[in-house]
Protein backbone atom coordinates (compact mmCIF):
# COMPACT_ATOMS: atom_id res chain seq x y z
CA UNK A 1 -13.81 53.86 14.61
CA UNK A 2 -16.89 53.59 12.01
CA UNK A 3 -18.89 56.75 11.58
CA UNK A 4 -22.38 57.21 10.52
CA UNK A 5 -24.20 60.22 9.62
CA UNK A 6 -28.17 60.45 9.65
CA UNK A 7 -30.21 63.44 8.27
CA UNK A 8 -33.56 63.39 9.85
CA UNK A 9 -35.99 65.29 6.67
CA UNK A 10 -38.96 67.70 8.29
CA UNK A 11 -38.70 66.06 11.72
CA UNK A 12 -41.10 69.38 12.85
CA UNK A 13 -43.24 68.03 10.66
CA UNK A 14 -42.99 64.20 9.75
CA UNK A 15 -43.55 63.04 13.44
CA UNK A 16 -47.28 60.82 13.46
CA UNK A 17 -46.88 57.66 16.08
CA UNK A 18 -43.55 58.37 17.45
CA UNK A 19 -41.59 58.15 14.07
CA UNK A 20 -38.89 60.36 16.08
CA UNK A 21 -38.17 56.45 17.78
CA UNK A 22 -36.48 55.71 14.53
CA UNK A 23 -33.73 58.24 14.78
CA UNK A 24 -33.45 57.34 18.41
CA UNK A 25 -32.96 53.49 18.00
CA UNK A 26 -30.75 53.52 15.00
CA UNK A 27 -28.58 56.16 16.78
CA UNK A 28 -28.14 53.94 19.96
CA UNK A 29 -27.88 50.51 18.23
CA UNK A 30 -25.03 52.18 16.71
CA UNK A 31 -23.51 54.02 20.16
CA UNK A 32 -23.71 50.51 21.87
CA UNK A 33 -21.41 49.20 19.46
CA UNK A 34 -19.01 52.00 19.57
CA UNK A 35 -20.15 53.50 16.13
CA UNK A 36 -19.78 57.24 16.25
CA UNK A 37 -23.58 58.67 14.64
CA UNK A 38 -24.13 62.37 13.75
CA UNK A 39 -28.06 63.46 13.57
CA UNK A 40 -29.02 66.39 11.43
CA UNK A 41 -32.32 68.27 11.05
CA UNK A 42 -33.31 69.38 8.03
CA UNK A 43 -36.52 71.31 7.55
CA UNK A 44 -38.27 74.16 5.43
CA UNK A 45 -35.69 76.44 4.37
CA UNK A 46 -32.66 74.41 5.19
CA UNK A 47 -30.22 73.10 2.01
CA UNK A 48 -30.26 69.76 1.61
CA UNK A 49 -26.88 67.96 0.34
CA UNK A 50 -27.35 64.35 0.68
CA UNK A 51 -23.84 63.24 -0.42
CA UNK A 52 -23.00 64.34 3.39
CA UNK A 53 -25.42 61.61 4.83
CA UNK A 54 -25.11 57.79 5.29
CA UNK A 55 -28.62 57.39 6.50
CA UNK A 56 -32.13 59.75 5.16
CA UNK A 57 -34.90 59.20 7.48
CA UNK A 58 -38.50 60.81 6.48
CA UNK A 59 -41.38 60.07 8.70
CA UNK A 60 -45.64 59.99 8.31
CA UNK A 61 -47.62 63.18 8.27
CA UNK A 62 -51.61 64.51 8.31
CA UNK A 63 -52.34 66.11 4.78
CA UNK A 64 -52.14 69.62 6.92
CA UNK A 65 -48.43 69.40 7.33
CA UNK A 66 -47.51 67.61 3.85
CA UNK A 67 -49.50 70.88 2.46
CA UNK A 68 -47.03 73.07 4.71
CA UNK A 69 -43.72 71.58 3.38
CA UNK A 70 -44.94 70.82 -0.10
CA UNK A 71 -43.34 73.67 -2.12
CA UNK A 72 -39.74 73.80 -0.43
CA UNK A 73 -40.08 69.51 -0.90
CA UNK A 74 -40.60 69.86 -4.33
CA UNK A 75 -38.22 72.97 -5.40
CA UNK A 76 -35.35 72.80 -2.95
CA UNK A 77 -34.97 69.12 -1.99
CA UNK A 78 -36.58 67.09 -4.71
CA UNK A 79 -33.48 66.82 -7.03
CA UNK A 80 -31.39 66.08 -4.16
CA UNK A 81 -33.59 63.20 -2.78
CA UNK A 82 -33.58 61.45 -6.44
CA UNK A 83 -30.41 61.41 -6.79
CA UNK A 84 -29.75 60.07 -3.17
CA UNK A 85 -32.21 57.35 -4.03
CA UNK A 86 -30.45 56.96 -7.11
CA UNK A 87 -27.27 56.54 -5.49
CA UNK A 88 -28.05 53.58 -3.52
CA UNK A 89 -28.01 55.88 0.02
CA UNK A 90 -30.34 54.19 2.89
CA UNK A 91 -33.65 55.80 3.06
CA UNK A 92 -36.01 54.69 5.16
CA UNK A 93 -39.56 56.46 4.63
CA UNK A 94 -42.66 55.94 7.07
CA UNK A 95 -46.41 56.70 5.76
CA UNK A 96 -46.58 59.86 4.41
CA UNK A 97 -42.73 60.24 3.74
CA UNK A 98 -43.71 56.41 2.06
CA UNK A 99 -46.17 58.31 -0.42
CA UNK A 100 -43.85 61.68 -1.16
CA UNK A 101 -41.52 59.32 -2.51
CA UNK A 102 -43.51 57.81 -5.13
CA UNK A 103 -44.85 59.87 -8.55
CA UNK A 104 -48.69 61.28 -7.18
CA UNK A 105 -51.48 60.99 -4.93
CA UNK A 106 -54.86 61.10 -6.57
CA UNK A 107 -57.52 62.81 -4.10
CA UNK A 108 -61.39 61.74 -3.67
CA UNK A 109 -62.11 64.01 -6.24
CA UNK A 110 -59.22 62.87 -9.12
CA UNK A 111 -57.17 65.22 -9.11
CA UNK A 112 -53.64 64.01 -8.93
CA UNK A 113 -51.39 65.76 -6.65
CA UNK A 114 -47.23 65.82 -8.16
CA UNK A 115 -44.84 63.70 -5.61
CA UNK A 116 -41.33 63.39 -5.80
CA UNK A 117 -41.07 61.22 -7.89
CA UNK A 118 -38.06 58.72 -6.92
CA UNK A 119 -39.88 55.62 -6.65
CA UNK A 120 -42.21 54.13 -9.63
CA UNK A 121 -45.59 53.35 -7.40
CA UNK A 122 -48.81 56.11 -6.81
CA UNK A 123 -51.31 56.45 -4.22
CA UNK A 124 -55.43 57.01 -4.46
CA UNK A 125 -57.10 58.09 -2.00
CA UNK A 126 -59.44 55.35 -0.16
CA UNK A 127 -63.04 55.54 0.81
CA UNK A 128 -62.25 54.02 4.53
CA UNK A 129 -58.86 54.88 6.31
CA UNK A 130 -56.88 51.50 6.98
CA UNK A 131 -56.06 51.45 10.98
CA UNK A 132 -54.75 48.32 12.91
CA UNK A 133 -51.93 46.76 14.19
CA UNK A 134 -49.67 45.38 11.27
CA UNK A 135 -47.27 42.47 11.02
CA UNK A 136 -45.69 41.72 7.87
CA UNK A 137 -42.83 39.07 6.81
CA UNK A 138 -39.83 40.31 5.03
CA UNK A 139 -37.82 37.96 3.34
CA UNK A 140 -34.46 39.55 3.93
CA UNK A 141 -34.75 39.26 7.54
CA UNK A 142 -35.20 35.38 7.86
CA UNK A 143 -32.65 34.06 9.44
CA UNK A 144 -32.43 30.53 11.42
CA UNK A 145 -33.59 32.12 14.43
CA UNK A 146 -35.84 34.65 12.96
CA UNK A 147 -39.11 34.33 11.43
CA UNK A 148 -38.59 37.56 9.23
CA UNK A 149 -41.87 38.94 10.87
CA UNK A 150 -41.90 43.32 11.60
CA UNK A 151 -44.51 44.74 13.55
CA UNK A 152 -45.95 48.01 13.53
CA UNK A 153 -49.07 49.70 13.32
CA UNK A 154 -50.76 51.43 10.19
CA UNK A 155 -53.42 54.25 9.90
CA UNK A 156 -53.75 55.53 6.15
CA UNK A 157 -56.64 56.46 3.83
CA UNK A 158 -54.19 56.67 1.09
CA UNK A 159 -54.12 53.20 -1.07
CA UNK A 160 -50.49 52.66 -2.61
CA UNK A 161 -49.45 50.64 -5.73
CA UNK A 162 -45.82 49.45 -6.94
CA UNK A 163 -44.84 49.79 -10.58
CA UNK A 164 -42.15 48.08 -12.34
CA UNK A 165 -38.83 48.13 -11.01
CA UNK A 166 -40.10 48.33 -7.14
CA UNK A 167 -40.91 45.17 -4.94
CA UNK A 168 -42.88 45.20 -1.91
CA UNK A 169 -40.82 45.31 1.60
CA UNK A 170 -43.24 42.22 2.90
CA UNK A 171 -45.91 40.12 2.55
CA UNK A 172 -48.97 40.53 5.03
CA UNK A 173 -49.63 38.87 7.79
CA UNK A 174 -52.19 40.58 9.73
CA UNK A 175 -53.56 44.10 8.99
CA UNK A 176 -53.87 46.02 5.28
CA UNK A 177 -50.63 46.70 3.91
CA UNK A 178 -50.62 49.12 1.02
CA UNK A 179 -53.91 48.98 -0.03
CA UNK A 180 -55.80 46.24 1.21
CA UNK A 181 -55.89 44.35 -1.97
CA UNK A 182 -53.13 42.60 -2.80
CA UNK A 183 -51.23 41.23 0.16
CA UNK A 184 -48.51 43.64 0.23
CA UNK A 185 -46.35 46.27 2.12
CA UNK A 186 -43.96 48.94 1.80
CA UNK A 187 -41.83 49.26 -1.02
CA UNK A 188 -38.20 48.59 -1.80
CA UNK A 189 -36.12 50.11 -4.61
CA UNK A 190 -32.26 49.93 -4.16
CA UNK A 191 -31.54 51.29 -0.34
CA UNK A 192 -34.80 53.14 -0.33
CA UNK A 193 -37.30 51.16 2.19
CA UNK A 194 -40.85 52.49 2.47
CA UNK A 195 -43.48 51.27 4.94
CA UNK A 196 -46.81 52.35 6.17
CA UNK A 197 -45.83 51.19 9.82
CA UNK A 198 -45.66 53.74 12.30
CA UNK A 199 -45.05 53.10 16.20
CA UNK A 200 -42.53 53.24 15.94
CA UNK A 201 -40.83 50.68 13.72
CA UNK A 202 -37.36 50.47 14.60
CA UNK A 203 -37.61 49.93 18.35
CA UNK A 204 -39.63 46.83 17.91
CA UNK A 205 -38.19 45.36 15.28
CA UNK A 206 -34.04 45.60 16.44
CA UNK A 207 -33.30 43.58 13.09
CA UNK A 208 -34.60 45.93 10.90
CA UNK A 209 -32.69 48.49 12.34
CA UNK A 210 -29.23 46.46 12.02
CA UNK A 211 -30.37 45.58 8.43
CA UNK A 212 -30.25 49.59 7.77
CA UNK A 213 -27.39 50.15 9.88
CA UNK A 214 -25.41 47.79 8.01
CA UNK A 215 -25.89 48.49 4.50
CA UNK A 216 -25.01 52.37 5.66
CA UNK A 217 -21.71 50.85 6.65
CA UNK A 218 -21.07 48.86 3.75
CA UNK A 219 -22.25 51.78 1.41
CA UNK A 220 -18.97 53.74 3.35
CA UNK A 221 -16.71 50.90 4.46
CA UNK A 222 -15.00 48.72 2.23
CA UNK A 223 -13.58 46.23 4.42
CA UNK A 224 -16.89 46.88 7.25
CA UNK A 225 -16.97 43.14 8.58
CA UNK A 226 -20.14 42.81 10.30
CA UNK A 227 -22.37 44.21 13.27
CA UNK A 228 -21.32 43.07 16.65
CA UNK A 229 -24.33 41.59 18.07
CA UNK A 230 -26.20 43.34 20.69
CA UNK A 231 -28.24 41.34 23.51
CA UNK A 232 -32.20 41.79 22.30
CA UNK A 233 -33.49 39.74 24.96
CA UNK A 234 -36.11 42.31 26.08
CA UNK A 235 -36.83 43.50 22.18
CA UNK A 236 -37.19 40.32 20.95
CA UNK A 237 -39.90 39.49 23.89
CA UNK A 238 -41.99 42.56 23.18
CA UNK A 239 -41.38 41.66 19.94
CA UNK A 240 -42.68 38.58 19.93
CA UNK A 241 -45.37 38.91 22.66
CA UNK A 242 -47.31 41.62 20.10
CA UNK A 243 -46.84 39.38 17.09
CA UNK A 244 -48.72 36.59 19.31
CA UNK A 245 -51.18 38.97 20.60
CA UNK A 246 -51.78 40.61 16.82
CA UNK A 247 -52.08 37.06 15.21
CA UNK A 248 -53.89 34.64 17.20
């Protein structure tokens, strides 16, 4: 039997939109398919060893809580998260857990705020926040029956940009993206996938979630021969229904 184990970073914190649906739809895409999944909390205080994880999820937070967890982010777990990055573990990373990642936020005043550091793209503050219901294409995900389209929905006042050596998760379709300029969202370096979509992703977009799920088991399985497919009937209509509603 296949094994998976997924450390949930701050989830006391890191919760805007219903991130926590994340956690809860990769965990039973996995227990319908007889995969045996683990879920660990790991907050302020707690030691963070990310060699014992197969999945890292980090959701979105106000600047209030980000302030809270700052200084046991950046001396305890920091290190740890760079070299999971580094190490080609999946990471998915929602909003605010989307800007930690990268090197600094610059506030309305200039002042550029340290992040972690593990991704080569910045945020700036923006005058307006960027709120709306987001769909985005990823190329990954096209398949012959799939359009590659993710929906979610985005609310951000921080404007990110990708250096070299990142590429964007997708291209717009409707909403912002990153920063409203340049027809781009999320970020992708290695296994690390970043994305301003909250509400939560995972549940609506069942491919996504398999896409994750997947390169966890390939990361840990040599001879892992594929997902068994599930029946996403009812996803794949909700799915589909919002991506009509949102674009048309």
């Amino acid at each position: 039997m296949y094994e998976l184990n997924i450390c949930h970073l701050y989830p006391d914190l890191l919760n805007l939109y219903g991130d926590r649906g994340n956690i809860i739809s990769l965990s039973k895409r996995c227990q319908w398919r007889d995969i045996e999944v683990n879920v660990q909390n790991i907050s302020i205080g707690d030691t963070f060893c990310y060699d014992g994880y197969d999945i890292i999820f980090m959701g979105g937070g106000q600047d209030y809580e980000q302030t809270i967890l700052q200084d046991d982010l950046m001396n305890n777990k920091r290190k740890g998260i760079i070299e999971a990055v580094e190490s080609g573990k999946v990471f998915l990373a929602i909003c605010g857990g989307f800007q930690l990642l990268g090197k600094y936020y610059r506030t309305h005043t200039g002042k550029d705020i340290e992040c972690i550091g593990a991704l080569n793209l910045w945020t700036h503050a923006g005058e307006t926040r960027l709120i709306g219901n987001l769909v985005f294409q990823v190329d990954f995900l096209k398949t012959q029956n799939h359009n590659g389209y993710v929906v979610g929905f985005e609310n951000h006042a921080g404007k990110s940009y990708l250096g070299e050596g990142v590429k964007p998760l997708g291209k717009v379709i409707k909403g912002f993206g990153n920063n409203g300029e340049d027809g781009f969202e999320g970020a992708v370096y290695k296994n690390t996938f970043c994305t301003y979509s909250h509400g939560s992703l995972l549940p609506k977009n069942p491919a996504l979630a398999d896409h994750l799920i997947m390169l966890a088991l390939l990361n840990k399985y040599p001879d892992f021969q594929g997902l068994a497919p599930l029946d996403d009937e009812l996803e794949n209509l909700t799915r589909n229904t919002l991506i009509k509603r949102f674009t048309e």
